[in-house]
Protein backbone atom coordinates (compact mmCIF):
# COMPACT_ATOMS: atom_id res chain seq x y z
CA UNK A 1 34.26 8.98 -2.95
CA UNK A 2 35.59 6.60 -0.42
CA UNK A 3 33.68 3.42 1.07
CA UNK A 4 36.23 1.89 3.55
CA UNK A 5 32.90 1.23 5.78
CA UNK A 6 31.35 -0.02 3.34
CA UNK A 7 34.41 -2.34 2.22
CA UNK A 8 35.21 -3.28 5.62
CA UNK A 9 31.35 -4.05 6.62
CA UNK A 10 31.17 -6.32 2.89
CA UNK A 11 33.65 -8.21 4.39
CA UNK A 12 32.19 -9.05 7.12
CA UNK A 13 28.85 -10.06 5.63
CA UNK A 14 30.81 -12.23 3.51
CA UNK A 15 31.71 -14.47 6.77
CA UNK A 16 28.16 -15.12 7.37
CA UNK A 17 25.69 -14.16 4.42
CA UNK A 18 26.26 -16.06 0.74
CA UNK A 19 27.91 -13.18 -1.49
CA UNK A 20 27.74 -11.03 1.25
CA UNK A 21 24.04 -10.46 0.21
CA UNK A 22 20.56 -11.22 0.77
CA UNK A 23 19.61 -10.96 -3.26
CA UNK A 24 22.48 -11.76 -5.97
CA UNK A 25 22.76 -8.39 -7.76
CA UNK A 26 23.50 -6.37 -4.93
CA UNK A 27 26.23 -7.89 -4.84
CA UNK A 28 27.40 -5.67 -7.68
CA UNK A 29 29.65 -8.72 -9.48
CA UNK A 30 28.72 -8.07 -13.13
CA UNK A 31 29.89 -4.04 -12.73
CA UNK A 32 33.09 -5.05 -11.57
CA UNK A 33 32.98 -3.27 -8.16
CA UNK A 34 31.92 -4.51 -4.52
CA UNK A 35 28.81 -2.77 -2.96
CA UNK A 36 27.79 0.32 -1.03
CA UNK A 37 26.15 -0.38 2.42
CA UNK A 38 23.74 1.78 2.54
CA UNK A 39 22.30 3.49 6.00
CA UNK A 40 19.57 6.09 5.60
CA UNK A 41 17.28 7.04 3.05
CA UNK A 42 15.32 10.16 2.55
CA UNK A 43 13.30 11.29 -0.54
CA UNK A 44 15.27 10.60 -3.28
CA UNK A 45 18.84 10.50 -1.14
CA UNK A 46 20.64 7.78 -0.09
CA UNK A 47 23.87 7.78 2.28
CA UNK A 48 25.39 5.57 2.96
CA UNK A 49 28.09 3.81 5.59
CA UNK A 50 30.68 6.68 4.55
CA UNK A 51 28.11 9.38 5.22
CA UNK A 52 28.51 9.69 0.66
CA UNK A 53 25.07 10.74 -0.48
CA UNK A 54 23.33 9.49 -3.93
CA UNK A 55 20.35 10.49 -6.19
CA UNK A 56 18.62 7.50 -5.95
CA UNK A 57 17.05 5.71 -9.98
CA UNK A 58 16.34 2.46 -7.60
CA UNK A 59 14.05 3.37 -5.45
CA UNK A 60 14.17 -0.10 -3.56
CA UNK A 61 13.58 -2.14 -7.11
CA UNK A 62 10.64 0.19 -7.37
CA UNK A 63 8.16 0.03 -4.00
CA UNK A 64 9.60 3.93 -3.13
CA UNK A 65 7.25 5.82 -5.84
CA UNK A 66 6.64 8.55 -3.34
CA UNK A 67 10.51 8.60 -2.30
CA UNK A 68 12.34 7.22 0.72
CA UNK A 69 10.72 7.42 4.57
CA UNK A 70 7.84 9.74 3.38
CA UNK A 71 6.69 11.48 6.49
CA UNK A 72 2.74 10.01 6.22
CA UNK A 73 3.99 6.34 5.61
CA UNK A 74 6.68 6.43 8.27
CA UNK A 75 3.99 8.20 10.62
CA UNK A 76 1.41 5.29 9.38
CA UNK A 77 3.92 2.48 10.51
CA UNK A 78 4.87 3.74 13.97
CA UNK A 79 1.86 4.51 15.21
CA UNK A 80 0.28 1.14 14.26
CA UNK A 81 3.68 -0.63 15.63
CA UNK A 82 2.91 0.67 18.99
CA UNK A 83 -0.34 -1.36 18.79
CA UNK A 84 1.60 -4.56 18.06
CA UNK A 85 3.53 -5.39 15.05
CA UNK A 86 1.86 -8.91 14.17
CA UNK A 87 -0.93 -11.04 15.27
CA UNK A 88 -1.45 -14.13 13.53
CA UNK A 89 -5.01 -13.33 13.00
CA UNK A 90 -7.52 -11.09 11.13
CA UNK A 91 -7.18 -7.04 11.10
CA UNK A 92 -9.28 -4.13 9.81
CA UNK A 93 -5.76 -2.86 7.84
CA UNK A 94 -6.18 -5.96 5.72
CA UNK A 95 -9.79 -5.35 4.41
CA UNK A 96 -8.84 -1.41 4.20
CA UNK A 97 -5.90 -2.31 1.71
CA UNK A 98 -8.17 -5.22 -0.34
CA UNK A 99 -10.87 -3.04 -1.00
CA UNK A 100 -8.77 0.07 -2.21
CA UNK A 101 -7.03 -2.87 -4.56
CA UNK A 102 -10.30 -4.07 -5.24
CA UNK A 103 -11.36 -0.53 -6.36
CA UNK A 104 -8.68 0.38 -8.39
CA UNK A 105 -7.23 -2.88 -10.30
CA UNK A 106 -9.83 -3.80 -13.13
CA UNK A 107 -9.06 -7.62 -13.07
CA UNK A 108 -9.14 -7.95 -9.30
CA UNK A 109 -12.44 -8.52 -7.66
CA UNK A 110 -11.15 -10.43 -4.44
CA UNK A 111 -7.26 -10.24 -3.29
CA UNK A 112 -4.88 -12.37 -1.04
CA UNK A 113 -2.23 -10.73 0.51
CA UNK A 114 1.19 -12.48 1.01
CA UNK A 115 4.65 -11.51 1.85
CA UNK A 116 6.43 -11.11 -1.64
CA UNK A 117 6.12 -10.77 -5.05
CA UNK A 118 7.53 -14.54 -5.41
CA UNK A 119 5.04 -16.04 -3.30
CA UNK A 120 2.57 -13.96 -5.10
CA UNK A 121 3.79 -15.41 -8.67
CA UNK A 122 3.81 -19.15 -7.24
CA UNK A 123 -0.18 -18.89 -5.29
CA UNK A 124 -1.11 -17.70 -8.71
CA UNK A 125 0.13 -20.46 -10.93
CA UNK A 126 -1.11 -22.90 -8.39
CA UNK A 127 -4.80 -21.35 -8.64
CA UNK A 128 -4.48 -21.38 -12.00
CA UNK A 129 -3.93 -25.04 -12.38
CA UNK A 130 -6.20 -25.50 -9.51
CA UNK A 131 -8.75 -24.27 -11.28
CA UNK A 132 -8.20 -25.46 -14.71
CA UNK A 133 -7.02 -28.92 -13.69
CA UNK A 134 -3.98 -28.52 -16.20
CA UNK A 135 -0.28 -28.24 -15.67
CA UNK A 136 1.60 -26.42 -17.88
CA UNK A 137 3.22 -22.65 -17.49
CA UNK A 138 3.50 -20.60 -20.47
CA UNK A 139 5.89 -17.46 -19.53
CA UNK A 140 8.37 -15.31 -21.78
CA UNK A 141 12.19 -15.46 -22.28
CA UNK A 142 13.95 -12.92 -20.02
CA UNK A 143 10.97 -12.36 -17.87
CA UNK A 144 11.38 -13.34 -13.96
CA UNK A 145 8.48 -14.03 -11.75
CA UNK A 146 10.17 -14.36 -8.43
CA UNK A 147 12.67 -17.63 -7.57
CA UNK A 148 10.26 -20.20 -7.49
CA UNK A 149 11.44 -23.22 -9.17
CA UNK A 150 8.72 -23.38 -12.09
CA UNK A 151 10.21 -19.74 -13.35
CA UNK A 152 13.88 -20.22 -13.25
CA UNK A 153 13.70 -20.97 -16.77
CA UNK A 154 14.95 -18.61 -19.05
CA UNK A 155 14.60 -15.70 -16.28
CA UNK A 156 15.67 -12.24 -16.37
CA UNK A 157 17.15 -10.15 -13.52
CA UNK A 158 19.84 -11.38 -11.62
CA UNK A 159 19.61 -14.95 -13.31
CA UNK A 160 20.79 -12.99 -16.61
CA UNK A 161 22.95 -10.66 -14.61
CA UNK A 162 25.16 -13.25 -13.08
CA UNK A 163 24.92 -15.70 -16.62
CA UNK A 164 23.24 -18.51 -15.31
CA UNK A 165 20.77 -20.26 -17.51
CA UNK A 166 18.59 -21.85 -15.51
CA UNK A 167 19.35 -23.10 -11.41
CA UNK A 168 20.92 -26.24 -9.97
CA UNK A 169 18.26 -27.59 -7.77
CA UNK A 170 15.43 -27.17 -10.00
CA UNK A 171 13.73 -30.84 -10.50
CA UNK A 172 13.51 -31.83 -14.06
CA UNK A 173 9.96 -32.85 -13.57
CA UNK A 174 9.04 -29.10 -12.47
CA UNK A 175 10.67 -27.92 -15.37
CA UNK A 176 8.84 -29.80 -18.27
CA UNK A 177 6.13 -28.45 -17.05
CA UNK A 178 7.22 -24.69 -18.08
CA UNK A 179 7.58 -23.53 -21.74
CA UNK A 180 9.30 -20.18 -22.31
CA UNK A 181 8.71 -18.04 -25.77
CA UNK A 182 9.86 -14.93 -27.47
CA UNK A 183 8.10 -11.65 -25.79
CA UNK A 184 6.54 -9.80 -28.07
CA UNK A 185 6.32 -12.70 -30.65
CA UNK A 186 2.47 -13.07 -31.35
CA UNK A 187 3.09 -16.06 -34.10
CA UNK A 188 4.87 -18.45 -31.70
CA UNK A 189 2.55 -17.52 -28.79
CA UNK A 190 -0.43 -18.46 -30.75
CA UNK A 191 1.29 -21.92 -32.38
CA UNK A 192 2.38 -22.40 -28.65
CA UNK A 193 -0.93 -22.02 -26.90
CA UNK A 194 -3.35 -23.78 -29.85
CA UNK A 195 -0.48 -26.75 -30.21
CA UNK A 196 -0.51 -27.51 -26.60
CA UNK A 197 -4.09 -25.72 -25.32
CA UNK A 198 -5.24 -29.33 -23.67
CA UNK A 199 -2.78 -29.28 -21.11
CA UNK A 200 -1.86 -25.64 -20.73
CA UNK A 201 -3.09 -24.18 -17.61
CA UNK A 202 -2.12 -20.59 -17.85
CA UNK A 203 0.52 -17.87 -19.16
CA UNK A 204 1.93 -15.30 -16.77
CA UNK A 205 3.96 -12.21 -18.69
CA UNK A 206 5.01 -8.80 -17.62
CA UNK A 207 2.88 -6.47 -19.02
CA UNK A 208 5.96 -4.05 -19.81
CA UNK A 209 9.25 -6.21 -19.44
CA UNK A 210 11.15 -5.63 -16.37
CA UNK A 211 13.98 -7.99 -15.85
CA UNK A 212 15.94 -7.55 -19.15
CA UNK A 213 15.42 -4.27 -19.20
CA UNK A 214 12.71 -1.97 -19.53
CA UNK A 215 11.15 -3.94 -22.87
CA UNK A 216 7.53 -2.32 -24.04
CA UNK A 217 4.91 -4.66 -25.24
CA UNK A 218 4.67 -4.87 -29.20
CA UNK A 219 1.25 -3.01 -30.51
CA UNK A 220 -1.06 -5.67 -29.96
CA UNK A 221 0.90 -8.40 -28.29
CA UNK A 222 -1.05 -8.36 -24.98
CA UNK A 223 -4.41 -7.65 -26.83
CA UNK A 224 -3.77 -10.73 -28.90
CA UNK A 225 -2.33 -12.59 -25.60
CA UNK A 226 -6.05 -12.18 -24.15
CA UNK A 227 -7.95 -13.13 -27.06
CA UNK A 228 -6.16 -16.32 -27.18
CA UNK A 229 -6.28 -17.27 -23.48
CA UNK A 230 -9.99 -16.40 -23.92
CA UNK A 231 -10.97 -18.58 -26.64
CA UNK A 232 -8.59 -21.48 -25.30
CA UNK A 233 -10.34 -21.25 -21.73
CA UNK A 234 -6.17 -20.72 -20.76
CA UNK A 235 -5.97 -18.05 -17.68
CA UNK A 236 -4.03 -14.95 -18.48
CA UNK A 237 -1.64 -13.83 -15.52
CA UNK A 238 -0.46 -10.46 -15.68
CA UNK A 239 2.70 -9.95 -13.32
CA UNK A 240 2.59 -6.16 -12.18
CA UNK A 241 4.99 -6.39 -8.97
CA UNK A 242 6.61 -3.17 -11.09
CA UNK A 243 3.76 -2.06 -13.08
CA UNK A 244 0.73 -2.14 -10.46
CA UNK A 245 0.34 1.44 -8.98
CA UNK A 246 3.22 2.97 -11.05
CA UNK A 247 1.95 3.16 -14.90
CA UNK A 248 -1.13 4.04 -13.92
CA UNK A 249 -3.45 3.63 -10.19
CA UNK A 250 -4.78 0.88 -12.27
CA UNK A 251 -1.49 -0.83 -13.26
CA UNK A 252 -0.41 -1.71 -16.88
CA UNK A 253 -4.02 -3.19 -17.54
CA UNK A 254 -5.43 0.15 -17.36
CA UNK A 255 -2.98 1.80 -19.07
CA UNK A 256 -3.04 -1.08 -21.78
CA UNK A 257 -6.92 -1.49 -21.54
CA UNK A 258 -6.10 -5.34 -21.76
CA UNK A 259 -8.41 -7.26 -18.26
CA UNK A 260 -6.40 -10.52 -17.31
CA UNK A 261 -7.85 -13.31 -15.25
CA UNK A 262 -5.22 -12.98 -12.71
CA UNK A 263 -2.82 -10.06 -10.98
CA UNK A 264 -0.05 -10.11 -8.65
CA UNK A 265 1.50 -7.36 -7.02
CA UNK A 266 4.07 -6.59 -4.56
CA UNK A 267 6.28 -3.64 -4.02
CA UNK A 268 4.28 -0.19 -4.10
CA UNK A 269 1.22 -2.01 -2.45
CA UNK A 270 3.66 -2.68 1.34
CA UNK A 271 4.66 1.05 0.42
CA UNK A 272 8.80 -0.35 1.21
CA UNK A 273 7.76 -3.65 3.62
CA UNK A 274 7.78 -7.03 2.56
CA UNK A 275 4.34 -7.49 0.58
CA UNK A 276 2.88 -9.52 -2.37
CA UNK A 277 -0.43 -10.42 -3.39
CA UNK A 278 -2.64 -12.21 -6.10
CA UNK A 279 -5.79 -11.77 -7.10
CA UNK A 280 -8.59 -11.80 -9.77
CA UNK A 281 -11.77 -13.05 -10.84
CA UNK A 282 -13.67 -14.17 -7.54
CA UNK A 283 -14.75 -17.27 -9.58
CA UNK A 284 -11.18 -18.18 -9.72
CA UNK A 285 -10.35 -16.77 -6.24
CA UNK A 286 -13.00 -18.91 -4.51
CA UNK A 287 -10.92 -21.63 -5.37
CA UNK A 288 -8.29 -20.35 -2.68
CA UNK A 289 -8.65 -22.60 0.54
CA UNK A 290 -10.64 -22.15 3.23
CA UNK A 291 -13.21 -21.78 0.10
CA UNK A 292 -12.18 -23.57 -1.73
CA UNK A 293 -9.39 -26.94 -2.45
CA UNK A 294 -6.25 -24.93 -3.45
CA UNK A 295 -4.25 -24.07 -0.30
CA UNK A 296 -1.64 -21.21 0.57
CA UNK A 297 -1.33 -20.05 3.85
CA UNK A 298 1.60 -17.61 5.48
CA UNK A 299 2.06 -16.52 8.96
CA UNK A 300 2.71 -12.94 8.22
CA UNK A 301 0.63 -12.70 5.10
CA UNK A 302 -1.51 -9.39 5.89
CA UNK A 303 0.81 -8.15 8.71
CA UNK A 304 -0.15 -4.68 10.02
CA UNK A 305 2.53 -2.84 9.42
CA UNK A 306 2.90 -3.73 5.62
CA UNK A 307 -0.97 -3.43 5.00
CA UNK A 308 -0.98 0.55 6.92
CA UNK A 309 1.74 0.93 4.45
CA UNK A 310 0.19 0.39 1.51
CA UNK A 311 -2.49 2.05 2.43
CA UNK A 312 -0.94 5.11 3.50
CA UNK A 313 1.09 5.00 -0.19
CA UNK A 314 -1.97 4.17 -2.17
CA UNK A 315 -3.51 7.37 -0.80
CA UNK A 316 -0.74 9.73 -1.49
CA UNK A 317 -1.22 8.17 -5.20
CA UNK A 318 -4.53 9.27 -5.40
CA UNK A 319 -3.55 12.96 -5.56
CA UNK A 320 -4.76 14.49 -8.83
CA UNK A 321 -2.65 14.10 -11.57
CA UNK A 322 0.09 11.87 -9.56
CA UNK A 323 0.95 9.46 -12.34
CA UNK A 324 -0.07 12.27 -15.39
CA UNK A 325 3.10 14.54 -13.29
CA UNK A 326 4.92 11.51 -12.88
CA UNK A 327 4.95 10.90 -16.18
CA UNK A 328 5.91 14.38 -17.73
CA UNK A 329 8.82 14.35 -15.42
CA UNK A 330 9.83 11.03 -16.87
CA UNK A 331 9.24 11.75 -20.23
CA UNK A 332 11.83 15.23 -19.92
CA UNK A 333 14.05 13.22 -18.07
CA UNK A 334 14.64 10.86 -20.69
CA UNK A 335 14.62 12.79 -23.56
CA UNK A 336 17.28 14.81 -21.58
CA UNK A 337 18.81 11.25 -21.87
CA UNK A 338 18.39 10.88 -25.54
CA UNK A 339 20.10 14.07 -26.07
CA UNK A 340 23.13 13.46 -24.05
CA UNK A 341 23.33 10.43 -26.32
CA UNK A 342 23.13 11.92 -29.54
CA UNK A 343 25.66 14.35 -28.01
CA UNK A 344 28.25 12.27 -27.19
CA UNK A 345 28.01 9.60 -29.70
CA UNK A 346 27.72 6.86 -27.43
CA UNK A 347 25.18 4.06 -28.76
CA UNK A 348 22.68 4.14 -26.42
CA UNK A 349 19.05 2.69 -27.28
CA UNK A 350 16.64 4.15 -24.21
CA UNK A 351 13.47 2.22 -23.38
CA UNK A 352 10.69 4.01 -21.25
CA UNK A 353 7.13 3.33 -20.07
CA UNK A 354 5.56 5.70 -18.00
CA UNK A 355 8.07 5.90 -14.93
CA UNK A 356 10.22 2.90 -15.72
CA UNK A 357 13.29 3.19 -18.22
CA UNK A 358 16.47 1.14 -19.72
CA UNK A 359 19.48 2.98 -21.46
CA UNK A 360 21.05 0.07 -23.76
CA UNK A 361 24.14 0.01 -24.74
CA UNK A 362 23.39 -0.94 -27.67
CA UNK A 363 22.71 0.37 -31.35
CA UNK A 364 19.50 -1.80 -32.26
CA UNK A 365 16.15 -1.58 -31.12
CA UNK A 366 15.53 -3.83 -27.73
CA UNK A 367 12.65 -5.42 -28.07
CA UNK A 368 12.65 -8.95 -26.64
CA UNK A 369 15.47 -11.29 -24.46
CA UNK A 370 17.87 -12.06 -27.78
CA UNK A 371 18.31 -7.93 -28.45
CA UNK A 372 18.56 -6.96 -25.08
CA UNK A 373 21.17 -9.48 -24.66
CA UNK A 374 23.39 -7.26 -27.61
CA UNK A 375 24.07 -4.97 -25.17
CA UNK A 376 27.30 -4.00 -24.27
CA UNK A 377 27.27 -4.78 -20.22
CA UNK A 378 30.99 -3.95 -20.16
CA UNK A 379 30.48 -0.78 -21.27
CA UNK A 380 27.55 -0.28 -18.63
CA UNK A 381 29.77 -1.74 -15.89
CA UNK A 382 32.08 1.39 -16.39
CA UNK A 383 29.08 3.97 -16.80
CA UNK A 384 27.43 2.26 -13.45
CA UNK A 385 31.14 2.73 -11.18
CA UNK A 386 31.66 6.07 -12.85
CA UNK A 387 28.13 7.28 -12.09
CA UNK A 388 28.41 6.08 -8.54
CA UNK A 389 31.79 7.96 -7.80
CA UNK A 390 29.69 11.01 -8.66
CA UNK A 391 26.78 10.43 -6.45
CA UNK A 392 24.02 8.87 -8.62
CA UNK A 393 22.73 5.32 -7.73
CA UNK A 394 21.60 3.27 -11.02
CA UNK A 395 20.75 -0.43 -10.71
CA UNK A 396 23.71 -2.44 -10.68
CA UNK A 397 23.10 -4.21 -13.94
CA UNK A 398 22.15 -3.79 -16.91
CA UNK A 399 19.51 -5.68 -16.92
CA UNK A 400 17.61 -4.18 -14.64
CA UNK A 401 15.45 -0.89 -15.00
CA UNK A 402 15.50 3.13 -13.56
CA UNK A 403 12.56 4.60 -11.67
CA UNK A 404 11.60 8.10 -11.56
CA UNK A 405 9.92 9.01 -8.38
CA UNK A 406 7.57 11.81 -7.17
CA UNK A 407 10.72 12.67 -4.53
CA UNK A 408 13.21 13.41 -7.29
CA UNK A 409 13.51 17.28 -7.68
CA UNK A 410 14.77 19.51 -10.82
CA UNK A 411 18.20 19.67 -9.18
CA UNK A 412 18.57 15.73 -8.50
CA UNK A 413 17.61 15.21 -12.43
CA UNK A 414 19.85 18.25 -13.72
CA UNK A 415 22.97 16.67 -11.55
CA UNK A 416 22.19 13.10 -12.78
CA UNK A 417 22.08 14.49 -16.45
CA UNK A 418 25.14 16.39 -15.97
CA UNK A 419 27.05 13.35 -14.89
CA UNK A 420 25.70 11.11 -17.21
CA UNK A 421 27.02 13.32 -20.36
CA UNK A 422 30.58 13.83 -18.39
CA UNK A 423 30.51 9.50 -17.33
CA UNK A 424 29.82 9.69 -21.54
CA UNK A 425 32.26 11.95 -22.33
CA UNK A 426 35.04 9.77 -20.67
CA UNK A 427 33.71 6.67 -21.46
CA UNK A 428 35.12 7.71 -24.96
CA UNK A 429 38.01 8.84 -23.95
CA UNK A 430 39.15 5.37 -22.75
């Protein structure tokens, strides 16, 4: 495939955007190749600036569960765009999305919407200690929560990807005020949480791991994550900007069974526009200014077009047997994976939860930040180029996880497995 366009326009972003890019691992640095620009987007097909075409496993970091420009979302968002594209003030699309949240996340019994999943991460920790009247953050090694400064410690995604261990510009008094543990590591959460329960004001964690990887919870670790936070009056953040809407309608707590105090979401809720939101327990919530003393505010917070989005999304995922179909395809898909593997010899470890999968190069089990970080990302760096050159977009890291969407057909998954066992095959022969 050739990108010339896409070189050429790189270059020019260069001149005027850091990297060239508006989030680090586009940038495509750690796979040793500059990136695709890409133009249009359609189901599960991306072209881009050269007119190439690619099955898409990114799926926008995850928002495009239904596929790319789906004709009832895109429909949604012009015809409310004709009516004015933001306000400033109130809107009926803002109580429609909240109360189909509302109906279908078990923790949340009143939502704010904001405008990512950062700012959805940060209002949540600031309730939290708001409401507690404590100040220390409990979160996990190799999970990321957004950029805000009081989760740049020991982060995943593109904070692993690009080997930097924390970020210059980060105070030193913000950062005392975080402690970071081994996921799935029950006996140093609970020493952690009962040594320093007086001052702890809450732990956030990613239900499933999504930022080193696709990394499952441990049998038991989130069930004995809330039974702790319970008895230590500590409130338990669950962080389901992936999971929410894509493990289940009711996000990873439903599929778990495991209630937290607090949720945030993002991606699949603005159904591909800028969204976020927090929400939980209205006894916490009503803490939220103008209610109550803990303020966040946002100009576009609830804008129209993001909330008719989500809403248009959230009802195509209410079709019967969405996720159970989702799922199965998944499921096939990467034991298709597993086979290729075992095929070819190449040590691969593959992680999956429901939609949402990791291929490891690596021959040991991944199952927190230190084994994840055994895999071979050379080796992945020449998988990821070769799988581009024939026509399948991966994430460029890896690090970061696969989505299967409802848009993918037989014939995108048969190519992508064809490619995969001939990117293998080579791989070996280098």
């Amino acid at each position: 495939m050739e990108h010339t366009q896409s070189s050429q326009l790189f270059k020019q972003a260069q001149k005027v955007i850091p990297g060239g890019v508006n989030s680090p691992v586009r940038a495509c640095r750690s796979v040793g190749c500059d990136p695709v620009f890409i133009t249009e987007a359609k189901g599960a097909t991306l072209t881009d600036a050269d007119g190439n075409k690619y099955v898409d496993f990114v799926g926008s970091w995850g928002p495009m569960i239904v596929g790319h420009a789906h004709p009832e979302i895109v429909g949604a968002i012009q015809k409310t765009a004709e009516l004015g594209t933001s306000f400033g003030a109130p809107t009926p699309l803002e109580i429609d999305l909240a109360q189909m949240v509302v109906e279908a996340v078990p923790s949340i019994e009143k939502v704010r919407f904001v405008n990512s999943g950062t700012e959805a991460t940060m209002s949540a920790v600031r309730l939290a200690r708001g409401y507690t009247g404590k100040n220390i953050v409990v979160k996990f090694d190799g999970c990321y929560h957004g950029h805000a400064d009081s989760f740049l410690v020991k982060a995943g995604s593109g904070v692993i990807t690009l080997g930097i261990p924390g970020s210059p510009g980060v105070p030193d008094d913000i950062v005392k005020n975080t402690i970071s543990i081994p996921y799935n590591n029950v006996e140093v959460l609970e020493k952690t949480l009962r040594d320093k329960q007086q001052d702890i004001a809450c732990v956030i964690v990613e239900p499933v791991a999504g930022n080193m990887g696709c990394v499952p919870p441990a049998a038991g670790f989130l069930q004995a994550m809330r039974k702790l936070t319970s008895e230590l009056g500590i409130v338990l953040i669950f962080d389901e900007v992936i999971t929410g809407f894509r493990l289940s309608y009711g996000g990873a707590q439903e599929y778990y069974n495991v209630t937290p105090d607090l949720t945030c979401l993002g991606k699949i809720i603005g159904g591909g526009l800028p969204v976020g939101a927090y929400g939980g327990k209205a006894e916490i919530m009503n803490e939220v200014a103008p209610d109550g003393p803990v303020y966040q505010a946002g100009t576009l917070a609830g804008n129209p077009l993001a909330m008719v989005a989500g809403v248009a999304t959230l009802r195509l995922l209410q079709r019967p047997d969405f996720h159970k179909d989702l799922e199965s395809k998944a499921a096939e898909y990467s034991e298709r994976l597993q086979t290729v593997a075992k095929k070819t010899g190449v040590p691969v470890h593959l992680n999956r939860v429901g939609s949402i999968m990791t291929g490891f190069f690596t021959t040991v089990p991944v199952t927190d930040y230190d084994s994840a970080m055994k895999a071979d990302v050379s080796r992945y760096a020449v998988h990821y180029r070769q799988m581009l050159g024939q026509g399948i977009y991966l994430a460029p890291s890896q690090f970061e996880v696969a989505f299967i969407s409802d848009a993918q057909t037989e014939k995108d998954l048969d190519k992508a497995i064809k490619m995969t066992e001939w990117s293998f095959k080579k791989m070996l022969e280098m």
